[in-house]
Protein backbone atom coordinates (compact mmCIF):
# COMPACT_ATOMS: atom_id res chain seq x y z
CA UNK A 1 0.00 0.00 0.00
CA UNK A 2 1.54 2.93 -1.31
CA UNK A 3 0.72 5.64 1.46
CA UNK A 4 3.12 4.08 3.95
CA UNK A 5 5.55 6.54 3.70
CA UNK A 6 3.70 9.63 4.41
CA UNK A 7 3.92 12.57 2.37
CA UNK A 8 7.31 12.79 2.50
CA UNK A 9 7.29 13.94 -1.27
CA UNK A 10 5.79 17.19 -1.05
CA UNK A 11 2.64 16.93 -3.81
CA UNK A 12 2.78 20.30 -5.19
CA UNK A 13 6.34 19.63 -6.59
CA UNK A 14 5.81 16.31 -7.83
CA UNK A 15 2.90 18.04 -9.63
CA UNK A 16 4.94 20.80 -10.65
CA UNK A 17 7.92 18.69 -12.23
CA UNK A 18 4.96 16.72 -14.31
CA UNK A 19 3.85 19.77 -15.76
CA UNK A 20 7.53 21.41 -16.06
CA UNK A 21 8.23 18.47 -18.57
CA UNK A 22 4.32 18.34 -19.98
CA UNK A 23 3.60 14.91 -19.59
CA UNK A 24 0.43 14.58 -19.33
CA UNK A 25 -1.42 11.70 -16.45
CA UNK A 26 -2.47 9.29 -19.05
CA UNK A 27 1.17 9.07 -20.88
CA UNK A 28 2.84 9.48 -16.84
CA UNK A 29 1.01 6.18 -16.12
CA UNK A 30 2.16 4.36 -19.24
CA UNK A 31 5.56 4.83 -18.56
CA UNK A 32 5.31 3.61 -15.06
CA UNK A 33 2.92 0.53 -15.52
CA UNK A 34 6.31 -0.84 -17.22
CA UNK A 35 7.12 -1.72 -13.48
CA UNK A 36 4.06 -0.69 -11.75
CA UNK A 37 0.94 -2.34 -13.12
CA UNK A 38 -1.40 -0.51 -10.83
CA UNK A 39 -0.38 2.67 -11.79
CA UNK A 40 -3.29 4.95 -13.18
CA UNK A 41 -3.31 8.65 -13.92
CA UNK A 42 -6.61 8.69 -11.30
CA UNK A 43 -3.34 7.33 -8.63
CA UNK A 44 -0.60 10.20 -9.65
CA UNK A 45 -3.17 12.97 -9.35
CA UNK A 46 -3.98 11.36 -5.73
CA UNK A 47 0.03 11.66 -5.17
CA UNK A 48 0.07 15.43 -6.85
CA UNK A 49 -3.33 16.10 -4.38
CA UNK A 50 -1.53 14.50 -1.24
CA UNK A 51 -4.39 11.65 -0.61
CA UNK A 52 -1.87 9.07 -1.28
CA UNK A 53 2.25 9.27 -1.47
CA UNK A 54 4.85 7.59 -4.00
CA UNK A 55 6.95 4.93 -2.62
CA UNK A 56 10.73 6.30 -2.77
CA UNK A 57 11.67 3.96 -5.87
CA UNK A 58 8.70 5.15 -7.64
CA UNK A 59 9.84 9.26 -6.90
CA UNK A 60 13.50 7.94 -8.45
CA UNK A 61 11.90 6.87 -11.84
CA UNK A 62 9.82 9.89 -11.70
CA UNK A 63 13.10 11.89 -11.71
CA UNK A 64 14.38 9.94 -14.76
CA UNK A 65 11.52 10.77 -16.20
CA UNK A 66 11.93 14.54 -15.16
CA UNK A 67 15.58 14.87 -15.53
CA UNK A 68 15.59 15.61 -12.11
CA UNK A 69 17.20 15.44 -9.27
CA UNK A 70 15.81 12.96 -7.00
CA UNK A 71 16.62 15.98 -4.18
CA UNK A 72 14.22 17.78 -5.84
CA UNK A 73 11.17 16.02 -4.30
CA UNK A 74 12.78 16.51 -1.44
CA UNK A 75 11.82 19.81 -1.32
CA UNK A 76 8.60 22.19 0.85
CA UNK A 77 8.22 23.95 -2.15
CA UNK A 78 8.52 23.97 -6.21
CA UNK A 79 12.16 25.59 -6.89
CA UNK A 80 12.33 28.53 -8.55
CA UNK A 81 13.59 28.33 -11.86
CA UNK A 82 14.61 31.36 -14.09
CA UNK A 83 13.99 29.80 -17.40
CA UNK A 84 13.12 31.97 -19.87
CA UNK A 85 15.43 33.61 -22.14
CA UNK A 86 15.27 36.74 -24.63
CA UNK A 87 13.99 35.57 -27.54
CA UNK A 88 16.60 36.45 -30.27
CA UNK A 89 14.67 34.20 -32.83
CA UNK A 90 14.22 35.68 -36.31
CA UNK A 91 13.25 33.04 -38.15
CA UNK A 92 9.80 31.21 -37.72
CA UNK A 93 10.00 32.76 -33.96
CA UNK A 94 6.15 33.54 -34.77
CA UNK A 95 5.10 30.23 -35.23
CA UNK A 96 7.22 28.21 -32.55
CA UNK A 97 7.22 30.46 -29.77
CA UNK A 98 6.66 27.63 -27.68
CA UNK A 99 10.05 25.77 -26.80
CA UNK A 100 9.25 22.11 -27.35
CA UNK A 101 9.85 19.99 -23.81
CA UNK A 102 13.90 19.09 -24.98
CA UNK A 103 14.74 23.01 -25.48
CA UNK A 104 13.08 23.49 -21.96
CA UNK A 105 15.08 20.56 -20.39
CA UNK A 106 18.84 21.74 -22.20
CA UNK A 107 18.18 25.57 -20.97
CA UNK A 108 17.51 23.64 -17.50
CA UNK A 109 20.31 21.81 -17.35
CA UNK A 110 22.48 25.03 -18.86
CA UNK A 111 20.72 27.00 -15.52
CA UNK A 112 21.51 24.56 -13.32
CA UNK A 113 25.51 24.44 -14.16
CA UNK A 114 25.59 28.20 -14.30
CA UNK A 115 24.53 27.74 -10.68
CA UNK A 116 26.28 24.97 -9.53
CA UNK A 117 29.90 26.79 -11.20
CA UNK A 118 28.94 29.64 -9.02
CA UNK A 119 28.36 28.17 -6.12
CA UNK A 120 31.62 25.81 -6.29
CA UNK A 121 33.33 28.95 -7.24
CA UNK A 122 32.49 30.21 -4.10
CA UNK A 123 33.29 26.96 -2.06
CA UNK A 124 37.05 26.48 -3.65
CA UNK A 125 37.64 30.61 -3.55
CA UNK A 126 38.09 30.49 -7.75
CA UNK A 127 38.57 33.86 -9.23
CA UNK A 128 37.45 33.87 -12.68
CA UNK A 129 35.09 37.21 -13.94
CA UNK A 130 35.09 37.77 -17.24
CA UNK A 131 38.11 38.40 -19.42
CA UNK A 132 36.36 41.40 -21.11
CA UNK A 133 34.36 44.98 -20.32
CA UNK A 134 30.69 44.81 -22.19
CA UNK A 135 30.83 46.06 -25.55
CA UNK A 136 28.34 47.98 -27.39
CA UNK A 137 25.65 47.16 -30.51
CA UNK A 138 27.31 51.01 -31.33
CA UNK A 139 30.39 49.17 -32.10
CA UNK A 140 32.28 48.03 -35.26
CA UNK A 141 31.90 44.15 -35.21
CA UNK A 142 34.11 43.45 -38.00
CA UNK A 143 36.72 45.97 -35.81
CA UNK A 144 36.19 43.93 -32.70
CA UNK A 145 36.20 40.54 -34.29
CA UNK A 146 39.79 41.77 -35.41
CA UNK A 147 40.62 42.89 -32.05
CA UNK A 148 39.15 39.93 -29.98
CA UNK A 149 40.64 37.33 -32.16
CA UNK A 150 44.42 39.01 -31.57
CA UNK A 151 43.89 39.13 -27.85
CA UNK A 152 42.74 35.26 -28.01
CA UNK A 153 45.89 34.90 -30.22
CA UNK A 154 44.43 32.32 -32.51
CA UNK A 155 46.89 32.42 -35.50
CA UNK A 156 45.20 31.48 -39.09
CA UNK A 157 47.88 28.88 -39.18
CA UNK A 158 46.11 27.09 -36.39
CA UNK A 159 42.53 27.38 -37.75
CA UNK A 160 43.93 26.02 -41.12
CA UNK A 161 46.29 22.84 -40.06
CA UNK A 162 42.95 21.74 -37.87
CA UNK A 163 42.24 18.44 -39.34
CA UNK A 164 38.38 18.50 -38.41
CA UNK A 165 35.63 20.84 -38.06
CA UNK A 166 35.49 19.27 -34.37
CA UNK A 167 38.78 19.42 -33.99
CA UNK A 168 38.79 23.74 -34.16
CA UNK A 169 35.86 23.90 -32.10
CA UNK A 170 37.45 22.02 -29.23
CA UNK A 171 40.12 24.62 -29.69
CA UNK A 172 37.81 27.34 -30.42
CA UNK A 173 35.90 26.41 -27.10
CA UNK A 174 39.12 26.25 -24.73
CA UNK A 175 40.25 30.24 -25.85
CA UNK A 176 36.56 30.97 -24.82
CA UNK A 177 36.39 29.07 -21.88
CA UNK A 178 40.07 30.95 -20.67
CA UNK A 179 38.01 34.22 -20.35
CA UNK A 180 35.67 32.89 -17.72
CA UNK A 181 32.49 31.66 -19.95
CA UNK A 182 31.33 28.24 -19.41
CA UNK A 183 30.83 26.52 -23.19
CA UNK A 184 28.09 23.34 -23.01
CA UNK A 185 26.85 21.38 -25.68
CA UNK A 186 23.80 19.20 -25.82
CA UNK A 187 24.19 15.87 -25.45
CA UNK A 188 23.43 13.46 -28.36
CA UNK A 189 20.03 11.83 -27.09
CA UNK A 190 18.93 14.70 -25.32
CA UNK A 191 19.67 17.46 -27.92
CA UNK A 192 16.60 19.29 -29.11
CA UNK A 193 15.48 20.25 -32.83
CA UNK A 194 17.93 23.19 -34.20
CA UNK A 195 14.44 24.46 -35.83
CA UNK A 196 13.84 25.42 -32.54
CA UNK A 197 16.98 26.96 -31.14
CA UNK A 198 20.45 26.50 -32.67
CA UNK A 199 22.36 28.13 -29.60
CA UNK A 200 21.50 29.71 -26.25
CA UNK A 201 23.57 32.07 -23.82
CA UNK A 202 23.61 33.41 -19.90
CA UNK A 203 24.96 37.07 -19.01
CA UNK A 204 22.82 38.36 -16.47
CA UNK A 205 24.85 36.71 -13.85
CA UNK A 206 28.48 35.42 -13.99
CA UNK A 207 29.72 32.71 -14.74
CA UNK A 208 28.48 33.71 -18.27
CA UNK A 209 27.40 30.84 -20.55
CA UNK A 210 27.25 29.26 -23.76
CA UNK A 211 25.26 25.68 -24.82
CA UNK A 212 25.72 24.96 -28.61
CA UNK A 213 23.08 22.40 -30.16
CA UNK A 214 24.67 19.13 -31.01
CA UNK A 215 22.20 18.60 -33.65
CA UNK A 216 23.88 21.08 -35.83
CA UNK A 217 26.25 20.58 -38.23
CA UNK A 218 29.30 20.89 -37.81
CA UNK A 219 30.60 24.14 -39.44
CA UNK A 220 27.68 25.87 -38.09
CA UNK A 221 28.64 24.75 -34.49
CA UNK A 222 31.59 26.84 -34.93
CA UNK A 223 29.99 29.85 -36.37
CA UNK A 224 27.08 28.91 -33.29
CA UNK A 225 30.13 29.62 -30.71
CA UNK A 226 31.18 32.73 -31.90
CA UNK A 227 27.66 34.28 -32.80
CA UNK A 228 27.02 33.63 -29.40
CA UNK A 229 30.24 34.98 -28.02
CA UNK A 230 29.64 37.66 -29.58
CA UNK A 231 26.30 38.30 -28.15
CA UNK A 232 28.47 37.56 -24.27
CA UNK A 233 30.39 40.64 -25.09
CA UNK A 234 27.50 43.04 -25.90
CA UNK A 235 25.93 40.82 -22.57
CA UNK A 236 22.48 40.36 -24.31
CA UNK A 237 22.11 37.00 -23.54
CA UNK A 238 19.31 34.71 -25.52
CA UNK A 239 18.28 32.18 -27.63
CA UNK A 240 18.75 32.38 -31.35
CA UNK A 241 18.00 30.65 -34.84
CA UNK A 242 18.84 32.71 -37.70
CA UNK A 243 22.89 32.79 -38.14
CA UNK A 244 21.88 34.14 -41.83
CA UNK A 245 21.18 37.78 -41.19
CA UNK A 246 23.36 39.97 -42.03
CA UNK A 247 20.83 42.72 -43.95
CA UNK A 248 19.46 46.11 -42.30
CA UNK A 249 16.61 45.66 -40.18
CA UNK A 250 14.68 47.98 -37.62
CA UNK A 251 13.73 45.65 -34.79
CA UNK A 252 16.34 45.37 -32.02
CA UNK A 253 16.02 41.72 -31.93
CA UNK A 254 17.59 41.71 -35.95
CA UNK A 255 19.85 44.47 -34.93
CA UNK A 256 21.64 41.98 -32.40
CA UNK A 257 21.41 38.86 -34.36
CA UNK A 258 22.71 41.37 -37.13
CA UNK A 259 26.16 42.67 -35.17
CA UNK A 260 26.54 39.32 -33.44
CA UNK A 261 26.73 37.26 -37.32
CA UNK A 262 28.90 40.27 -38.74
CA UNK A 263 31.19 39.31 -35.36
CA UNK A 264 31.08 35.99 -35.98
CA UNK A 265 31.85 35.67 -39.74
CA UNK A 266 34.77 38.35 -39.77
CA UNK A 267 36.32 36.36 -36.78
CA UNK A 268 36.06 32.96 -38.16
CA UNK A 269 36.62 34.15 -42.01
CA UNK A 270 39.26 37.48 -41.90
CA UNK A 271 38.83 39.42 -45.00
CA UNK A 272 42.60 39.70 -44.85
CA UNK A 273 43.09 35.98 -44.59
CA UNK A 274 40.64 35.19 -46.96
CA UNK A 275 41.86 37.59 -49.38
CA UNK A 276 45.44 36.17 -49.33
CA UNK A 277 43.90 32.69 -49.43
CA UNK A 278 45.71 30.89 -52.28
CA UNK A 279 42.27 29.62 -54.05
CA UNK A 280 41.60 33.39 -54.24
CA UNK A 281 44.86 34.11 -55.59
CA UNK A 282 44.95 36.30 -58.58
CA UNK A 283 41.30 36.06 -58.75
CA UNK A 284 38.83 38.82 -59.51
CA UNK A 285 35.60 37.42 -59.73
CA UNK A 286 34.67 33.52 -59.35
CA UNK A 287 32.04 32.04 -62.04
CA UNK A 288 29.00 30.30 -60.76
CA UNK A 289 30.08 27.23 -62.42
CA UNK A 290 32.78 26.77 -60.35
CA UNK A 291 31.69 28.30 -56.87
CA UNK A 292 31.09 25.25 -55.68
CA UNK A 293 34.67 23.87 -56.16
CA UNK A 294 35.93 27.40 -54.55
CA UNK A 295 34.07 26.94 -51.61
CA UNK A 296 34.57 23.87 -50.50
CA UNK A 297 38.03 24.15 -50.46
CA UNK A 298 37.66 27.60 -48.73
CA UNK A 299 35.36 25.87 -46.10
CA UNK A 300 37.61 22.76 -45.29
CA UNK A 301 40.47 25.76 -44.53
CA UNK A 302 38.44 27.77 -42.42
CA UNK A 303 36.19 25.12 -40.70
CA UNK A 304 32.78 27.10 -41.40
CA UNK A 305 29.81 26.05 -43.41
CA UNK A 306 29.54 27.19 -47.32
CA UNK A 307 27.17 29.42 -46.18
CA UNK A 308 29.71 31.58 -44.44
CA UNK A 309 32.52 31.14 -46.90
CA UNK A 310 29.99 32.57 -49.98
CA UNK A 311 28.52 35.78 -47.74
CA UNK A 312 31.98 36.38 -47.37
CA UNK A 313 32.61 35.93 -50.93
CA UNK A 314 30.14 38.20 -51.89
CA UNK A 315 31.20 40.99 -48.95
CA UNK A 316 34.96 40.60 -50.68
CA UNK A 317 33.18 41.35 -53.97
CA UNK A 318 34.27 38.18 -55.34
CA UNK A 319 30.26 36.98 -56.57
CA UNK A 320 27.36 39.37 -56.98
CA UNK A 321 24.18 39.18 -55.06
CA UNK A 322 22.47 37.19 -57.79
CA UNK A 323 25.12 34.18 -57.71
CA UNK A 324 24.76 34.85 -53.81
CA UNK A 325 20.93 34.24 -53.98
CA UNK A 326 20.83 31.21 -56.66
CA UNK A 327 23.66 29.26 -55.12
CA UNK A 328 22.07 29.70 -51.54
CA UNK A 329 18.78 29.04 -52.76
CA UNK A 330 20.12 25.53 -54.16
CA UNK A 331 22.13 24.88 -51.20
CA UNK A 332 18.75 25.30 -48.56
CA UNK A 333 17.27 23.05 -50.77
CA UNK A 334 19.90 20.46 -49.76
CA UNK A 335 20.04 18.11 -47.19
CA UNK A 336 22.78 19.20 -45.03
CA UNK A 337 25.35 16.51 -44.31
CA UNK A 338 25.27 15.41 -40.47
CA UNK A 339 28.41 12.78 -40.07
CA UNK A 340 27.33 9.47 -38.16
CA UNK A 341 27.97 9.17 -34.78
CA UNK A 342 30.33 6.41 -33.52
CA UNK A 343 30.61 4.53 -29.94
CA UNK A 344 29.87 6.98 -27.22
CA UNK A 345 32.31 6.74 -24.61
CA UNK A 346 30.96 8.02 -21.40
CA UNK A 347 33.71 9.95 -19.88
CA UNK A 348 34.64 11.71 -23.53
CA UNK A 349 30.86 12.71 -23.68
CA UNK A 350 30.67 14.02 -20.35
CA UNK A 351 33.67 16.20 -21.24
CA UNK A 352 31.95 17.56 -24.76
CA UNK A 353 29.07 18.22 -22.96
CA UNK A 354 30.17 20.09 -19.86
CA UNK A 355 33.35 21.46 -21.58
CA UNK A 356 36.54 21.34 -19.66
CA UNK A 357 36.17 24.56 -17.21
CA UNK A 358 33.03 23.25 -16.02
CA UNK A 359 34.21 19.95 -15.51
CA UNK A 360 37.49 20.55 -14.10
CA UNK A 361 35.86 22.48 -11.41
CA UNK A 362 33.91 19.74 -10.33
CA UNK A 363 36.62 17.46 -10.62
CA UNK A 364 38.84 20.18 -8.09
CA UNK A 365 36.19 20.26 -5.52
CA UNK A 366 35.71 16.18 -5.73
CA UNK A 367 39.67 15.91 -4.86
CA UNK A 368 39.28 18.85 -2.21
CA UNK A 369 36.05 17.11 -0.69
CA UNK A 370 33.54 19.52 -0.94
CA UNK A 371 31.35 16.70 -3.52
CA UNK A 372 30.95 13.13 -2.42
CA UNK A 373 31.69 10.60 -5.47
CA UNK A 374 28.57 10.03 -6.68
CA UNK A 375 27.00 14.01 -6.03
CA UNK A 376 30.57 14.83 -8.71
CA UNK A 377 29.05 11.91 -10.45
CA UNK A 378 25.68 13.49 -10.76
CA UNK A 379 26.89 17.17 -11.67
CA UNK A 380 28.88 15.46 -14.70
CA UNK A 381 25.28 13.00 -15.53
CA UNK A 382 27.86 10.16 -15.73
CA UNK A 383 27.62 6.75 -13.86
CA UNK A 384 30.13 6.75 -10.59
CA UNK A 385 32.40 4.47 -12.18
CA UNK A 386 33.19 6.39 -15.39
CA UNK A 387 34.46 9.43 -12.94
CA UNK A 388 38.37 8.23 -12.66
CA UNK A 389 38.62 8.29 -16.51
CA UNK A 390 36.96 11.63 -16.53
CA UNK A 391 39.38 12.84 -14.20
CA UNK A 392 42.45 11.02 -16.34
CA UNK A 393 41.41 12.76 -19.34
CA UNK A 394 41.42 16.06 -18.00
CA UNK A 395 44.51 15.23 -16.48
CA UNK A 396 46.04 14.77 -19.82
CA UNK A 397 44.90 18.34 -20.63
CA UNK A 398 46.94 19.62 -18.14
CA UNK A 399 49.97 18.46 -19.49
């Protein structure tokens, strides 16, 4: 009999985690009746009303359910949770202004690191504000893509011997993460439809942060990064789609998404490196029949997607605005190319997800015992056992 325990699960938070993830009774009870038969949605909304409480084991699959904490239920009270975001969407922003329940859960999980980094901050007496002063939409972007880039000190040289598109985002990502922003990325399972939200920051509170959608490909995960950077230096934080305007608009929404693209695409693509590039060499104009040749090679050098490489083209002059439109009109049309994932290994995926600031600092306050095993465990969403061979791998870093 399942009202043993008590209400020691306070009822108004199991009902507000349900709703929180909008599952509704009738598809709650499915899910359970896999080990609880006698599980109906008329028995949850007696838990969510108090009349009768959830056995502990049933409140821990609830919370896998939830992507919760199990603590959670633990609590008098629903938390308080600071989830919505600025709504930087430009593209289709009318029609799905609703984030579907896997955005929700990612800008969750983003919230709850941002928290947790501050708080272990605090614990271990870490240092780390934010590398640079706020900027200004007033600004040049193509000036302070030159001048942010040369303080980073990414050479081209690097950006061009990168093997993989992964490969300079990792690299990409640790410059970032050395001026106190925290860099995430959706996981593979969990990551949510880039029709809904392609990237997402945090800058009203410190440690700013950055969670790049998995789903993506991956040139655009790069340009992602920096587009969002760019939008931690003007600290006007949000959640954005549209990494394709670059034209005049009125609305202050465009106006950000504007600057924050023009920041992005002059620090990933340099008109002076580009320019010098030696498929460009000589050249004048490049023919429509052989654009494509041009920038693919331009695109496997500078680790962006075509997209980038031919608005830079035509910004350079190289292609006019009507080989712009008809080659970008046939490439939408495209399917984009999404590589197949191989065998995930825990402890690697814990570290692309989290990044290495965020899980080093968890790591630090493990060895210093201010987390228990399996609460590090928890903060990383890996198993206890994969947590030595997270903690080897960023050991490696180090040296």
């Amino acid at each position: 009999m399942e009202s043993n325990f008590g209400n020691v699960f306070e009822p108004s938070v199991l009902r507000w985690a349900r709703e929180k993830s909008e599952i509704s009774l009738e598809s709650l009870a499915i899910k359970l009746q896999d080990a609880w038969k006698h599980i109906t949605p008329t028995l949850i909304s007696q838990w969510e009303e108090g009349t009768v409480a959830p056995s502990p084991a049933q409140v821990k699959k609830l919370a896998e359910i939830y992507k919760r904490s199990v603590a959670v239920f633990l609590l008098a009270n629903p938390p308080e949770e600071n989830i919505p975001l600025p709504d930087r969407r430009t593209v289709g922003s009318k029609q799905i202004n609703k984030f579907l329940p896997e955005t929700l859960l990612m800008i969750r999980r983003a919230r709850k690191v941002q928290l947790l980094a501050e708080e272990l901050r605090g614990d271990l007496g870490i240092q780390r504000p934010f590398k640079y002063q706020k900027h200004d939409i007033s600004e040049n972007p193509v000036n302070l893509a030159v001048e942010i880039r040369k303080d980073l000190e990414i050479p081209i040289r690097d950006q061009f011997k990168s093997k993989k598109y992964s490969i300079f985002f990792d690299y990409l990502r640790k410059k970032i993460e050395g001026t106190g922003v925290i860099v995430l990325k959706s996981g593979g399972h969990n990551s949510f439809p880039t029709e809904d939200a392609r990237a997402f920051s945090f800058t009203e509170k410190q440690p700013y942060v950055i969670l790049i959608n998995n789903q993506d490909t991956e040139g655009a995960k790069n340009f992602s990064l920096l587009h969002e950077f760019g939008h931690v230096l003007l600290q006007t934080a949000g959640i954005c789609n549209n990494f394709a305007l670059f034209n005049s608009v009125h609305d202050k929404n465009g106006m950000l998404e504007i600057f924050c693209n023009q920041f992005a695409a002059n620090f990933l693509v340099p008109a002076e490196d580009l320019l010098t590039h030696r498929v460009l060499n000589g050249r004048n104009k490049i023919l429509i029949d052989e654009l494509d040749l041009v920038v693919n090679q331009l695109t496997k050098d500078f680790k962006v997607s075509r997209f980038v490489i031919l608005r830079r083209l035509l910004n350079t002059g190289f292609i006019g605005s009507d080989a712009y439109k008809e080659k970008a009109k046939q490439w939408e049309n495209e399917k984009p190319f999404r590589p197949k994932g191989g065998r995930t290994v825990p402890e690697k995926m814990a570290i692309s997800k989290n990044g290495v600031s965020f899980s080093s600092l968890v790591l630090e306050a493990y060895k210093q015992n201010r987390l228990s095993h399996s609460t590090a465990s928890d903060y990383l969403g890996i198993k206890n056992k994969y947590l030595p061979a997270v903690e080897k791998i960023l050991n490696s870093y180090e040296r």
